[in-house]
C-alpha atoms as a PDB file:
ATOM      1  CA  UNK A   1       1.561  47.045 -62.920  1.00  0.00           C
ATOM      2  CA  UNK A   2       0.763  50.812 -61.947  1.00  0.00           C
ATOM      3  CA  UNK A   3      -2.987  50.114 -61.970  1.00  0.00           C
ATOM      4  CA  UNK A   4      -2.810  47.159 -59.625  1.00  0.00           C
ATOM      5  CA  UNK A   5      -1.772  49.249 -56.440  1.00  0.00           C
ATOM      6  CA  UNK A   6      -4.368  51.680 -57.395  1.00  0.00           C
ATOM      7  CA  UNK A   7      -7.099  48.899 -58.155  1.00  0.00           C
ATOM      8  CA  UNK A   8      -5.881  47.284 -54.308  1.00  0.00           C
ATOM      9  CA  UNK A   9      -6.487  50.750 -52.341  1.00  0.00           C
ATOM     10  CA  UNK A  10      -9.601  51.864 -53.841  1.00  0.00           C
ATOM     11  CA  UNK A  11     -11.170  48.325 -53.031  1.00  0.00           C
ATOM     12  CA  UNK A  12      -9.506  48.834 -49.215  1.00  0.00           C
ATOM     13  CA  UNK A  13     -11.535  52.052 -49.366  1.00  0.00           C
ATOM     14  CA  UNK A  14     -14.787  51.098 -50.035  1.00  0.00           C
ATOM     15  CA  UNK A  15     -14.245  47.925 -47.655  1.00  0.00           C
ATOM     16  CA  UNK A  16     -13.401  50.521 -45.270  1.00  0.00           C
ATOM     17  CA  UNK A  17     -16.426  52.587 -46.138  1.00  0.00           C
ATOM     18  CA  UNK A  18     -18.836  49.626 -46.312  1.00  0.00           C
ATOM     19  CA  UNK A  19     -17.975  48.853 -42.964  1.00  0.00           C
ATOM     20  CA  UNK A  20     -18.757  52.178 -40.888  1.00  0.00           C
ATOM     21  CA  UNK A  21     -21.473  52.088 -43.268  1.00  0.00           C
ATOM     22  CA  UNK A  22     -22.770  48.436 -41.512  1.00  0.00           C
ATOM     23  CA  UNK A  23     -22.101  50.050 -37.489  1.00  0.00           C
ATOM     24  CA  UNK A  24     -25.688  49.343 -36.367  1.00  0.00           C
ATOM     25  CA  UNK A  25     -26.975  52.638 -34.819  1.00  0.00           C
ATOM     26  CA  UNK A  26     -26.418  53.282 -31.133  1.00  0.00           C
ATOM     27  CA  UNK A  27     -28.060  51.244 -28.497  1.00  0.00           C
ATOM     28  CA  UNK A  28     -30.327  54.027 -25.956  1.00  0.00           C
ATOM     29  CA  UNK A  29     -31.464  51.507 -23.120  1.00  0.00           C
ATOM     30  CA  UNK A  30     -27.667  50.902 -23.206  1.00  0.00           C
ATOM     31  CA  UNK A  31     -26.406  53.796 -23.126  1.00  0.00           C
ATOM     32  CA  UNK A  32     -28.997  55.586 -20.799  1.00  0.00           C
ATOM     33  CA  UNK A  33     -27.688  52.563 -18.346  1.00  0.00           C
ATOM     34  CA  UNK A  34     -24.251  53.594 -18.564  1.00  0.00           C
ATOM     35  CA  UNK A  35     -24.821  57.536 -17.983  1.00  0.00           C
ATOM     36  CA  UNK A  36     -28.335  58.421 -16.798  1.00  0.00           C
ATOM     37  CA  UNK A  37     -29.535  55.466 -14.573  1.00  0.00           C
ATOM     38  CA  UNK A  38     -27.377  56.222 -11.926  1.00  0.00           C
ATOM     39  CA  UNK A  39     -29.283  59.375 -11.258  1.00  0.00           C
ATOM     40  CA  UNK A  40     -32.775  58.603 -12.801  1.00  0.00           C
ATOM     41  CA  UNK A  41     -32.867  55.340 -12.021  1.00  0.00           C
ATOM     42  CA  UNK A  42     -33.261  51.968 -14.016  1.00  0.00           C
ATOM     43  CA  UNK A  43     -37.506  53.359 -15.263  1.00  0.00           C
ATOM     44  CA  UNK A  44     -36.621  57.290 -15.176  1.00  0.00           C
ATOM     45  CA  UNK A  45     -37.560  57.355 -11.441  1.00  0.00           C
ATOM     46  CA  UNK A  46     -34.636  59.631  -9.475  1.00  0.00           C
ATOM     47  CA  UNK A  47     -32.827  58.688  -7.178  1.00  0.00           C
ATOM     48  CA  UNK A  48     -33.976  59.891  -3.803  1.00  0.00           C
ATOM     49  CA  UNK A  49     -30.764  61.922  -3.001  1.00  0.00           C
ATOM     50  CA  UNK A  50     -30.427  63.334  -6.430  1.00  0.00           C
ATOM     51  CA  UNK A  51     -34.661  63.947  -6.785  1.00  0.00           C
ATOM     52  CA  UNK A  52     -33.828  66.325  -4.001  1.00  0.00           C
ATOM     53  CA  UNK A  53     -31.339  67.922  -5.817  1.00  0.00           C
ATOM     54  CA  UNK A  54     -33.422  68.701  -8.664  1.00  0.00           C
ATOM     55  CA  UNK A  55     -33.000  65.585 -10.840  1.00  0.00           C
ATOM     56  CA  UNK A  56     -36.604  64.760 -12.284  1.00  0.00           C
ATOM     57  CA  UNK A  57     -38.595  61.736 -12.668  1.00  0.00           C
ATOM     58  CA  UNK A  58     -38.223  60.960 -16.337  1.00  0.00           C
ATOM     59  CA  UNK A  59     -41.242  58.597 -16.522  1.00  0.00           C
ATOM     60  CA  UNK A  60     -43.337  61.499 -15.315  1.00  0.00           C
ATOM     61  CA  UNK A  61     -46.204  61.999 -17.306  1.00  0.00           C
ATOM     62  CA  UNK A  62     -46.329  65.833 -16.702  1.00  0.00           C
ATOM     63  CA  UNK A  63     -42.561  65.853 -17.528  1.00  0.00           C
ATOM     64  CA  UNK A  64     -42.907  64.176 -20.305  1.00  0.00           C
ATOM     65  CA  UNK A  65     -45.261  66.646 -21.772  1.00  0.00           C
ATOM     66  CA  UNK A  66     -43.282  69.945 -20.644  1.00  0.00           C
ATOM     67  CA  UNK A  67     -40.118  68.622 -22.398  1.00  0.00           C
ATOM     68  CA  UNK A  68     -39.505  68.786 -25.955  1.00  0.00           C
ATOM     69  CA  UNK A  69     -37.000  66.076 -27.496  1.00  0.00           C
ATOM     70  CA  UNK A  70     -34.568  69.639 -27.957  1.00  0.00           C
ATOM     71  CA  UNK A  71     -34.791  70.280 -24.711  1.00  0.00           C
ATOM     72  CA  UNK A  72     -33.607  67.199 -23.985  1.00  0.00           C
ATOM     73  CA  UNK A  73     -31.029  66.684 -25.801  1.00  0.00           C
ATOM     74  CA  UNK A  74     -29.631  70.461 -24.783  1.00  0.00           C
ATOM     75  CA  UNK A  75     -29.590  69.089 -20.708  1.00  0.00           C
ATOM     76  CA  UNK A  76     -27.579  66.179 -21.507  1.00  0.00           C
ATOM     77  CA  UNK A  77     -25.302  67.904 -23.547  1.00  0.00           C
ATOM     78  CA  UNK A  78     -24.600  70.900 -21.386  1.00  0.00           C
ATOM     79  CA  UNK A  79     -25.937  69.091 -18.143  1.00  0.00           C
ATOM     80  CA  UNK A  80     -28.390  71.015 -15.553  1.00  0.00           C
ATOM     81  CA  UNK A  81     -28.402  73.351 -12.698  1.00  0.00           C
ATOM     82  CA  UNK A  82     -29.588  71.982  -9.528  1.00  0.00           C
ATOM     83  CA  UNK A  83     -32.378  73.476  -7.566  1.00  0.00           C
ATOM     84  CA  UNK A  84     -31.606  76.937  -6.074  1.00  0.00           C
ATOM     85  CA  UNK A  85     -28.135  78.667  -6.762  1.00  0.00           C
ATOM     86  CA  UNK A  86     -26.419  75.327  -6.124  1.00  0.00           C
ATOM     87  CA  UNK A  87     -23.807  73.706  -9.139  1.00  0.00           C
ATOM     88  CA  UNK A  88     -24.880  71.414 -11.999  1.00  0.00           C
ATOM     89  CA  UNK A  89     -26.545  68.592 -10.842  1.00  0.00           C
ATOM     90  CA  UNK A  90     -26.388  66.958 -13.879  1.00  0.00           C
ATOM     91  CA  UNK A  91     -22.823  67.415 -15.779  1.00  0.00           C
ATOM     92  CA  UNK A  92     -22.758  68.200 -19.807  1.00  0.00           C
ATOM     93  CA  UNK A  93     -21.932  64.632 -21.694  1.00  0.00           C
ATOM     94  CA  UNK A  94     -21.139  66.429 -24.722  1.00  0.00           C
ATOM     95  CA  UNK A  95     -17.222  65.454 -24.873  1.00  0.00           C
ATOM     96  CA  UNK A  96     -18.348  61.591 -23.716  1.00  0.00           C
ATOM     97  CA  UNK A  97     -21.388  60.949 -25.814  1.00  0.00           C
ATOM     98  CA  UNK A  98     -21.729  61.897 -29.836  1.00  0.00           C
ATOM     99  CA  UNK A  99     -24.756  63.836 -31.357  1.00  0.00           C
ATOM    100  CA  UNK A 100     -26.119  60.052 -32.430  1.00  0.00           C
ATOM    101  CA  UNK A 101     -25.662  58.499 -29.060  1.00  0.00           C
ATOM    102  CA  UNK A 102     -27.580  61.390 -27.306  1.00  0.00           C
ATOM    103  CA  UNK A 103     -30.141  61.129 -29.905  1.00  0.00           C
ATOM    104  CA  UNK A 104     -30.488  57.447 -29.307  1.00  0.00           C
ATOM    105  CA  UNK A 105     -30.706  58.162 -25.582  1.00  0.00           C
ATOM    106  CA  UNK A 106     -33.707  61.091 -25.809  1.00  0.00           C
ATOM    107  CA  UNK A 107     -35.431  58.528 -28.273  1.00  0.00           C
ATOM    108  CA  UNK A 108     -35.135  56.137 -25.436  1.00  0.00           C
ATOM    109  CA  UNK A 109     -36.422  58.755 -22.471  1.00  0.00           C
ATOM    110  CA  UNK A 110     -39.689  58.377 -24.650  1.00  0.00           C
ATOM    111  CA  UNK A 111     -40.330  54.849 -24.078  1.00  0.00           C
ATOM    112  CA  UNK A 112     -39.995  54.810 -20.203  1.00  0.00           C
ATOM    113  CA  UNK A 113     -42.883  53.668 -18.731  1.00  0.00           C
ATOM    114  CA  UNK A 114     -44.981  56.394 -16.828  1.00  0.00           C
ATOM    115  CA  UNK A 115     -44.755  56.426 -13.588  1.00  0.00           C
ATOM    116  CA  UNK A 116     -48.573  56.009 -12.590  1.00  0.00           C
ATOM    117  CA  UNK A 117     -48.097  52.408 -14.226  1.00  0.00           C
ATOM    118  CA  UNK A 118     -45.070  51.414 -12.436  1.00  0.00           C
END
């Protein structure tokens, strides 16, 4: 009767396993919806009052090509200086967002469409 216990918990455990292991991965539109459109806009296009402040146009071409994926991911995890000597204009979402979700969101910044097509 020992065995039976054990037999019931390691089946709970691999249940348990096989079910984080199902979590589809995270959703970038979604998520960049959530935390970045607000700022950048619904196509990567900022926000007049926020483009002032040094927030750029994530759909721009040029910007696009200046910007590795690394570089990225560092500004949304530790956020971004404004223009100037002013404060962050952009704060760090590394204690909201995990290292998946902010990849899923720089994967994402890729696919907006430029901004000479818009």
């Amino acid at each position: 009767m020992m065995q039976r216990p054990a037999v019931l918990l390691i089946s709970c455990l691999a249940l348990a396993g096989a079910a984080s292991a199902a979590e589809p991965p995270p959703d970038g539109a979604r998520l960049y919806q959530l935390n970045c459109q607000l700022c950048h806009g619904p196509e990567g296009k900022a926000v007049p009052g926020f483009a002032k402040k040094g927030a750029p146009n994530l759909n721009d071409p040029a910007w696009q090509k200046t910007k590795t994926d690394d570089e990225i991911k560092k500004a949304i995890e530790k956020g971004s200086a404004a223009k100037g000597s002013a404060p962050k204009v952009m704060r760090s979402f590394k204690d909201d967002l995990n290292p998946e979700q902010i990849a899923a969101i720089v994967k994402y910044v890729r696919t907006l469409p430029p901004a000479a097509a818009q």
